[in-house]
C-alpha atoms as a PDB file:
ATOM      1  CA  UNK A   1     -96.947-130.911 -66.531  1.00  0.00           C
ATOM      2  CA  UNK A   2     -98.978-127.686 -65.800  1.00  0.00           C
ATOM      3  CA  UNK A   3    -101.446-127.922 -69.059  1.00  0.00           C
ATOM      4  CA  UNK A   4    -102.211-131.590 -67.881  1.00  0.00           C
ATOM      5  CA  UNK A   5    -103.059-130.532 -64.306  1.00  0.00           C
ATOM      6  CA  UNK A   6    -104.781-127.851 -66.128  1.00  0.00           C
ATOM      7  CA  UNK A   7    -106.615-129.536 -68.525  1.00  0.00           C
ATOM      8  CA  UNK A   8    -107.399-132.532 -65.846  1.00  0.00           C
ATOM      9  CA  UNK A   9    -108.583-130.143 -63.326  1.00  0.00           C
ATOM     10  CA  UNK A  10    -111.397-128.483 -66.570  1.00  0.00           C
ATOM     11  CA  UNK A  11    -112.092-131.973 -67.480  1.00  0.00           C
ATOM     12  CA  UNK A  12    -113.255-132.780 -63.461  1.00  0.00           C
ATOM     13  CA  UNK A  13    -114.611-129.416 -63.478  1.00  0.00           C
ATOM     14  CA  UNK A  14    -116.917-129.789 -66.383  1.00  0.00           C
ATOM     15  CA  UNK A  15    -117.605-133.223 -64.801  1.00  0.00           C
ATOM     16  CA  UNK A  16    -118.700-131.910 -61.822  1.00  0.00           C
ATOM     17  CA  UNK A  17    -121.038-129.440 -63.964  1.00  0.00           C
ATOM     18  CA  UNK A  18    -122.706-131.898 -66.032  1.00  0.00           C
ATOM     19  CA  UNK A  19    -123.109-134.015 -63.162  1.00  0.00           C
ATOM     20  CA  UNK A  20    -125.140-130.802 -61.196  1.00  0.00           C
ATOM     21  CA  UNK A  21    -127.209-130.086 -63.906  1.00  0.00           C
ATOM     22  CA  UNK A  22    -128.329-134.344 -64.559  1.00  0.00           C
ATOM     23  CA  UNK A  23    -129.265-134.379 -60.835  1.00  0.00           C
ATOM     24  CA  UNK A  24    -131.565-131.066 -61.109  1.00  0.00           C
ATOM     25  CA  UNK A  25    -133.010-132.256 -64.637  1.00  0.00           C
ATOM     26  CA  UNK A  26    -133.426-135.821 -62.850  1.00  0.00           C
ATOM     27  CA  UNK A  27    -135.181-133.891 -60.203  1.00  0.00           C
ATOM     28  CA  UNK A  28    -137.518-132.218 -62.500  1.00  0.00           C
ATOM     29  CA  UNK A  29    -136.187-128.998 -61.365  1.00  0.00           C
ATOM     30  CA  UNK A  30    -136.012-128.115 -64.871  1.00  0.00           C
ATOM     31  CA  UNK A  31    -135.367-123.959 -64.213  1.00  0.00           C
ATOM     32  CA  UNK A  32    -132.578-124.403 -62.542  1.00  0.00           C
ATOM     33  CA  UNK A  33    -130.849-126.899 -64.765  1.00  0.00           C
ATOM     34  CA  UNK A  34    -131.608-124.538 -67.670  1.00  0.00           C
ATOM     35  CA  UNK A  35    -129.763-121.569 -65.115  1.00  0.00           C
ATOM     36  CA  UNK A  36    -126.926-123.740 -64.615  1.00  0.00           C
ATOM     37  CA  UNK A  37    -126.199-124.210 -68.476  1.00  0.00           C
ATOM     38  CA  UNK A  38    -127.033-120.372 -68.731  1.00  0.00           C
ATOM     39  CA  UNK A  39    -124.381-119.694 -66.099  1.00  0.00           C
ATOM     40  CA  UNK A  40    -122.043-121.999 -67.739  1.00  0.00           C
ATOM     41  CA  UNK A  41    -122.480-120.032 -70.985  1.00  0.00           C
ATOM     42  CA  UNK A  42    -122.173-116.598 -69.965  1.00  0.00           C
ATOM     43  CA  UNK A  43    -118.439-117.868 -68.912  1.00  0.00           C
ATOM     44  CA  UNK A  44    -118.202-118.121 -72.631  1.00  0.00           C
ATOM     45  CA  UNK A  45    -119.807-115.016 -73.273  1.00  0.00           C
ATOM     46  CA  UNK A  46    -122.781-115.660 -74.687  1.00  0.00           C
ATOM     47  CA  UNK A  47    -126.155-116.879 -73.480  1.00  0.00           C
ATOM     48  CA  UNK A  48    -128.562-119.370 -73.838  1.00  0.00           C
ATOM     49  CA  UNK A  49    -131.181-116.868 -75.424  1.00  0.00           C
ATOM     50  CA  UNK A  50    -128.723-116.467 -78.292  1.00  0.00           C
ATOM     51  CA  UNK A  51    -128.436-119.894 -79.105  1.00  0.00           C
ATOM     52  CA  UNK A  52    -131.978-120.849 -79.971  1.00  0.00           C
ATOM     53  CA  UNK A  53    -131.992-117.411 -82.004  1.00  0.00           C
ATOM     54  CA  UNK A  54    -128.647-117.266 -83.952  1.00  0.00           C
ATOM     55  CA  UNK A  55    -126.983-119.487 -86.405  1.00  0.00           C
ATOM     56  CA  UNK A  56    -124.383-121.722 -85.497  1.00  0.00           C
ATOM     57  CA  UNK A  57    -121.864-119.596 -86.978  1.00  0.00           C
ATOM     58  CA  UNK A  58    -122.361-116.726 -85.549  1.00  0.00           C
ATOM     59  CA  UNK A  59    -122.367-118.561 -82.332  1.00  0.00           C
ATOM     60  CA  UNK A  60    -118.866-119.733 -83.153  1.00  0.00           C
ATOM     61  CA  UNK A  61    -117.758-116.188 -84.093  1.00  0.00           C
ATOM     62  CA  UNK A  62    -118.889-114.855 -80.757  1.00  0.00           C
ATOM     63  CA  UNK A  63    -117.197-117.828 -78.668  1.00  0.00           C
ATOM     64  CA  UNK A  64    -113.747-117.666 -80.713  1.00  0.00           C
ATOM     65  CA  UNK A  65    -110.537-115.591 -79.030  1.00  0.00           C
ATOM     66  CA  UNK A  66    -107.749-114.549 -81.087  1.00  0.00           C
ATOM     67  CA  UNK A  67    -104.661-116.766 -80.028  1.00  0.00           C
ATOM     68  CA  UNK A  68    -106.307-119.482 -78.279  1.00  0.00           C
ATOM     69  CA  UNK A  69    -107.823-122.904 -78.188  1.00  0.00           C
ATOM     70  CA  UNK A  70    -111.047-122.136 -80.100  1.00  0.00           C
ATOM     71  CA  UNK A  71    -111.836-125.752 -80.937  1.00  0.00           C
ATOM     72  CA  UNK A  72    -111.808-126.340 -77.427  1.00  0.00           C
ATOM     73  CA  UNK A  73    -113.959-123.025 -76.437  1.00  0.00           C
ATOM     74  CA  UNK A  74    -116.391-124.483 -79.662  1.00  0.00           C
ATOM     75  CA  UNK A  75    -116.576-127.711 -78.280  1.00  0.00           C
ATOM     76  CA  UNK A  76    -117.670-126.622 -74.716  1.00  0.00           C
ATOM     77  CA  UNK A  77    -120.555-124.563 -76.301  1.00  0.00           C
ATOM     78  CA  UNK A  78    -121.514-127.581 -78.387  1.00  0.00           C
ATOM     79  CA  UNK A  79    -121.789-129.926 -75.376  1.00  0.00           C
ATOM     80  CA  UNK A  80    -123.824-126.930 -73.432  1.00  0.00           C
ATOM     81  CA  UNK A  81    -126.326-126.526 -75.998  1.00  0.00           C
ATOM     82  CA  UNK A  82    -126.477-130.253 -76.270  1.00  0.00           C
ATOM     83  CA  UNK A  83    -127.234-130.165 -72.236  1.00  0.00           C
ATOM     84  CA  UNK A  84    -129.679-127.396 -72.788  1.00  0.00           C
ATOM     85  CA  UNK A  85    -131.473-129.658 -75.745  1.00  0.00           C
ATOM     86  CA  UNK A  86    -131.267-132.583 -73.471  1.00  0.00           C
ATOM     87  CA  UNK A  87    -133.317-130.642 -70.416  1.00  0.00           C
ATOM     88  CA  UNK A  88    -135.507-129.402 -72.794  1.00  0.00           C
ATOM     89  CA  UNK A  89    -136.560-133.308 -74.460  1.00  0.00           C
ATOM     90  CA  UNK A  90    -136.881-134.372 -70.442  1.00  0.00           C
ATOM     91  CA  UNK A  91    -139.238-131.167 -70.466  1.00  0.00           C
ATOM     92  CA  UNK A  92    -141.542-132.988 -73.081  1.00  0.00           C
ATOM     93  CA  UNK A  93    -140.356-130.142 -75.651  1.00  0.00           C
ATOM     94  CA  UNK A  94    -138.933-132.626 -77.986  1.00  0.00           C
ATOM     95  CA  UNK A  95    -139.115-129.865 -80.922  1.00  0.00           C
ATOM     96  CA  UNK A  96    -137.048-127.052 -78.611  1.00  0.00           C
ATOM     97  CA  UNK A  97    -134.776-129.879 -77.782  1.00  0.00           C
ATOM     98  CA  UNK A  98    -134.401-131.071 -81.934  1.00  0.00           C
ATOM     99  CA  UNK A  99    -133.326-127.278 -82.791  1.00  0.00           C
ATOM    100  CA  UNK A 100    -130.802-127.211 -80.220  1.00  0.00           C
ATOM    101  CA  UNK A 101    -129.292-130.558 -80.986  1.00  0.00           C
ATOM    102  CA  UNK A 102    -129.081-128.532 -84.356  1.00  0.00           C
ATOM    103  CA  UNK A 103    -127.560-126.171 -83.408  1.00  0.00           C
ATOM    104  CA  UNK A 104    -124.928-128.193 -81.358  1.00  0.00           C
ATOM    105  CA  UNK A 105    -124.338-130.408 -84.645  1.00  0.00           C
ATOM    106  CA  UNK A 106    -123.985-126.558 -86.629  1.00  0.00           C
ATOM    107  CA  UNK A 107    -121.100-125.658 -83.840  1.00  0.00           C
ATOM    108  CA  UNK A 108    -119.366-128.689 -84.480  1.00  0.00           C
ATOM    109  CA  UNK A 109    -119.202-128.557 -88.009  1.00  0.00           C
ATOM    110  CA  UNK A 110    -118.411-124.809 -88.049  1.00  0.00           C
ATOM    111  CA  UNK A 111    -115.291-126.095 -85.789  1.00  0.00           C
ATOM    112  CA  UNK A 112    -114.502-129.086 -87.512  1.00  0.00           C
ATOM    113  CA  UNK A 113    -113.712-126.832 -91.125  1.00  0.00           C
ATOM    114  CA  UNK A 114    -110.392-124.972 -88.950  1.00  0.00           C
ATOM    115  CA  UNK A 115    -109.899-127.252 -86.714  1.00  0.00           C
ATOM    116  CA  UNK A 116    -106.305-129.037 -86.398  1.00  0.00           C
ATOM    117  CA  UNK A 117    -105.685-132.542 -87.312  1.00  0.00           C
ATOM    118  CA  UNK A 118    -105.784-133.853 -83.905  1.00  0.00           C
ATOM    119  CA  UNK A 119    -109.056-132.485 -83.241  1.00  0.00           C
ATOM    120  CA  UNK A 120    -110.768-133.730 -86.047  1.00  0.00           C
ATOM    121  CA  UNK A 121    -111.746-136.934 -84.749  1.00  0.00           C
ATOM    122  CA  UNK A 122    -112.655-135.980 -81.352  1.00  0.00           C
ATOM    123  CA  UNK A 123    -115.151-133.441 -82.819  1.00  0.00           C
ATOM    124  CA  UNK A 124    -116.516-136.327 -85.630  1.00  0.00           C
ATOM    125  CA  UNK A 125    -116.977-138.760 -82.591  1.00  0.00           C
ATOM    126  CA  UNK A 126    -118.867-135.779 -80.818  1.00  0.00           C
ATOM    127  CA  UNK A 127    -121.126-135.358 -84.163  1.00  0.00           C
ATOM    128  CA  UNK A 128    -121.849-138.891 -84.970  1.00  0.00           C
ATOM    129  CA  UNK A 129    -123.247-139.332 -80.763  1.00  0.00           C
ATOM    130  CA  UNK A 130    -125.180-136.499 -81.144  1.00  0.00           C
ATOM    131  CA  UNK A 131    -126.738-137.618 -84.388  1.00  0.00           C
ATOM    132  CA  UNK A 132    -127.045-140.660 -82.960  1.00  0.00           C
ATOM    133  CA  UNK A 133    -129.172-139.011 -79.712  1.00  0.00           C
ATOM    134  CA  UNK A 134    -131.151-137.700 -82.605  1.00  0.00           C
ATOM    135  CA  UNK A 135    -132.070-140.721 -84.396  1.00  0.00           C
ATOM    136  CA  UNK A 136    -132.474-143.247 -81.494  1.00  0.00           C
ATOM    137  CA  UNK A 137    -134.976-140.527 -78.888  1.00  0.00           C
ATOM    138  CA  UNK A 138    -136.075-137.455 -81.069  1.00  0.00           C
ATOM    139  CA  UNK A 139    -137.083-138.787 -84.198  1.00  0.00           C
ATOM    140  CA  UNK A 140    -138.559-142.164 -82.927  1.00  0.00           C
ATOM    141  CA  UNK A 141    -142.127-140.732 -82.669  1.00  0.00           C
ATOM    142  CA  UNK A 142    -141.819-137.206 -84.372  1.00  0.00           C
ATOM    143  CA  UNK A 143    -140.973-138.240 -88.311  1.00  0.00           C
ATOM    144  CA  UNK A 144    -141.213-134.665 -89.423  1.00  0.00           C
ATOM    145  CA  UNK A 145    -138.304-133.762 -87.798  1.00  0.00           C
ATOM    146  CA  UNK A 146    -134.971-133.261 -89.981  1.00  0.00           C
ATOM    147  CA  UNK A 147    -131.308-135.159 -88.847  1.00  0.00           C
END
């Protein structure tokens, strides 16, 4: 009963987070949706600098704790470098927001390889929507770019 009060009370959290930075980006207040995902981040321990400038698994190395719920840590970074990619395409920096929607799709796969059965799917779903993303608003007028 604690870990689901727990793990509802993360899931309203992140909610609330995603919401926040939608209603800057929608806004146009662009800086401070990119702060917001920074601030997020640093929880993890790493920044948004370091994800447009390191591989995907070394991103994963730096996010993972011995003895606890990595895929779940991995995840989180995924989804708040997707964000970050997302603010970025709103920006008009379609090519900023491609690498980081790479770099979200590297995180996931870097997860899915360890990841427990029961995570496996949730973390496919999460790659085939962001591939999706990809396909349906980067690629549509920028053909050079790689999915």
């Amino acid at each position: 009963m604690i870990k689901d009060d727990y793990i509802l009370r993360m899931i309203e959290q992140m909610g609330d987070f995603f919401r926040k930075v939608m209603a800057l980006e929608n806004k146009g207040e662009f800086k401070a949706s990119h702060d917001e995902i920074d601030t997020a981040m640093k929880q993890l321990g790493i920044s948004r600098l370091l994800t447009r400038t390191m591989p995907a698994n070394e991103l994963v190395r730096l996010v993972r704790r011995p003895g606890g719920s990595n895929e779940d840590r991995c995840m989180l970074l995924s989804r708040l470098v997707a964000a970050d990619a997302h603010v970025y395409i709103s920006e008009g920096q379609k090519g900023v927001g491609h690498d980081l929607y790479t770099t979200s799709l590297g995180v996931l796969k870097e997860t899915l390889e360890d990841a427990d059965d029961d995570k496996k799917d949730q973390i496919q779903k999460e790659m085939d929507g962001i591939r999706f993303y990809i396909t349906e608003n980067i690629r549509e007028n920028n053909d050079n770019l790689d999915v």
